[in-house]
C-alpha atoms as a PDB file:
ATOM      1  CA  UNK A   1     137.533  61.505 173.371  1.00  0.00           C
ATOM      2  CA  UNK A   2     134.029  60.603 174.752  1.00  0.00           C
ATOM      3  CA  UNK A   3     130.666  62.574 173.596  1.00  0.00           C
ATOM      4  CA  UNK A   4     130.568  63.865 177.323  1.00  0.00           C
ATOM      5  CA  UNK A   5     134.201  65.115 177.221  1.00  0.00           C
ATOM      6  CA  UNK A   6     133.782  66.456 174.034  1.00  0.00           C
ATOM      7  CA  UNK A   7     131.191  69.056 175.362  1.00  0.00           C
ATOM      8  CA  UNK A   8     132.281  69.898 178.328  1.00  0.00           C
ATOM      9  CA  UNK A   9     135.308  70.713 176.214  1.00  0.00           C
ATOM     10  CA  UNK A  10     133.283  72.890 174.074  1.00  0.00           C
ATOM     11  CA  UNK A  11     131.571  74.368 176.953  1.00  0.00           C
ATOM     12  CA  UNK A  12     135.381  75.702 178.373  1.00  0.00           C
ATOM     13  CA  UNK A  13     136.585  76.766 175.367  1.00  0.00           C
ATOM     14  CA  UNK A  14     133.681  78.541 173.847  1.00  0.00           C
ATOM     15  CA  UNK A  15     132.114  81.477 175.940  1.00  0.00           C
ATOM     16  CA  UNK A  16     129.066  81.684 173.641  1.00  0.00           C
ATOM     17  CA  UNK A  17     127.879  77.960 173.517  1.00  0.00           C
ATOM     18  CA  UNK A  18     128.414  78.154 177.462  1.00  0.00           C
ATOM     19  CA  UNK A  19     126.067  81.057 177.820  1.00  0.00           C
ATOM     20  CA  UNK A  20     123.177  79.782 175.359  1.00  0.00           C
ATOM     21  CA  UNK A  21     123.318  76.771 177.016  1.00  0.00           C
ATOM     22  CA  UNK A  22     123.344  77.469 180.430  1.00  0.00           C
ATOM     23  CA  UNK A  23     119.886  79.490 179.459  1.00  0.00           C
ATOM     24  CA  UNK A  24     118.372  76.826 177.868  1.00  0.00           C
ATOM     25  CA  UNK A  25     119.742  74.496 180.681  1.00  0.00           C
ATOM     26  CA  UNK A  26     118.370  76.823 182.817  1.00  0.00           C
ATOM     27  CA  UNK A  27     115.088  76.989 181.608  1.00  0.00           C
ATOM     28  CA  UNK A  28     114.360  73.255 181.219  1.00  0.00           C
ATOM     29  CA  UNK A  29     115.117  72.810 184.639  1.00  0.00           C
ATOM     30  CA  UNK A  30     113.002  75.474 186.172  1.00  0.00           C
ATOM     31  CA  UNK A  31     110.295  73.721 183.474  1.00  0.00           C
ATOM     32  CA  UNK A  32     110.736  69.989 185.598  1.00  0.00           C
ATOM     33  CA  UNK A  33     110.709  71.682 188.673  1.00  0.00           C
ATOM     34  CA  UNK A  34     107.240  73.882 187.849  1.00  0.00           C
ATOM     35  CA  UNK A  35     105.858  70.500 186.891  1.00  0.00           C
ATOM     36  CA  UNK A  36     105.826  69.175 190.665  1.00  0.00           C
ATOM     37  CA  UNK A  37     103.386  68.963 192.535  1.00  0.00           C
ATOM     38  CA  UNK A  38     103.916  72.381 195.544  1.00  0.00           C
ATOM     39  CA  UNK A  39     103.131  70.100 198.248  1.00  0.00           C
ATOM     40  CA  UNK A  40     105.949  67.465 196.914  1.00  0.00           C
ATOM     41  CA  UNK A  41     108.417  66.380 199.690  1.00  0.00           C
ATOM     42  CA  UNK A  42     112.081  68.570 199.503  1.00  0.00           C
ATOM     43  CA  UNK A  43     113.652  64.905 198.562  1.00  0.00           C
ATOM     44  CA  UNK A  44     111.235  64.165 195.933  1.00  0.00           C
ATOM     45  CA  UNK A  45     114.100  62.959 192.547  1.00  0.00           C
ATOM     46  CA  UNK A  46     113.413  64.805 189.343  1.00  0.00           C
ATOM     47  CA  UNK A  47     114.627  63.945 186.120  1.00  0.00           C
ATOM     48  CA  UNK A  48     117.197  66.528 184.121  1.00  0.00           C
ATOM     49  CA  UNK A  49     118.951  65.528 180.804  1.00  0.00           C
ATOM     50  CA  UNK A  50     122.879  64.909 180.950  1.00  0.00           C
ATOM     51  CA  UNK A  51     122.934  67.634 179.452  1.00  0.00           C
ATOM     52  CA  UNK A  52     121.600  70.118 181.439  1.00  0.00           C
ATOM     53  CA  UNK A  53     123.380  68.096 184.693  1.00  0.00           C
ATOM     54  CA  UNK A  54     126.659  68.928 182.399  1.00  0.00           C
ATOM     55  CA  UNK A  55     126.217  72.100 181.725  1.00  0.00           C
ATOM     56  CA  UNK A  56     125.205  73.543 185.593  1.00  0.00           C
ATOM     57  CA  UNK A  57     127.988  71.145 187.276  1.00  0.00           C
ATOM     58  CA  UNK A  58     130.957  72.847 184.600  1.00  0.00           C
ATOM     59  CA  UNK A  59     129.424  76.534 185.865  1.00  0.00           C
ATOM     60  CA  UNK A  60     129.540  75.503 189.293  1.00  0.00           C
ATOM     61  CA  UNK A  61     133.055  74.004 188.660  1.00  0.00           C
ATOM     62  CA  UNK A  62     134.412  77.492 187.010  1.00  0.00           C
ATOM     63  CA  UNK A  63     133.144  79.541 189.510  1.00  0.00           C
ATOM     64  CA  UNK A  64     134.580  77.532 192.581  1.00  0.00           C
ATOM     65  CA  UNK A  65     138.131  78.066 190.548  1.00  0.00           C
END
């Protein structure tokens, strides 16, 4: 099993990691997004870990189920 597997794994099957995670996720997101500029154009790319891409796509996912 791949590292990226491997967490999302960890993410499903443990309710606790999933939740401090997602905060943290959260957080560093809103933190990149703070950082532009107000007047920056609606396409404008910003950077996010894997992680943090991980972690929000699997709570989409398991709330679309």
């Amino acid at each position: 099993m791949n590292p990226t597997s491997d967490f999302i794994t960890q993410l499903e099957e443990t309710p606790r990691l999933r939740s401090a995670a997602s905060l943290r996720s959260l957080s560093r997101i809103r933190e990149a997004l703070e950082a532009m500029p107000e007047q920056s154009a609606l396409d404008e790319p910003v950077c996010i870990s894997l992680q943090d891409a991980l972690v929000v796509m699997s709570q989409l996912m398991a709330r679309l189920r």
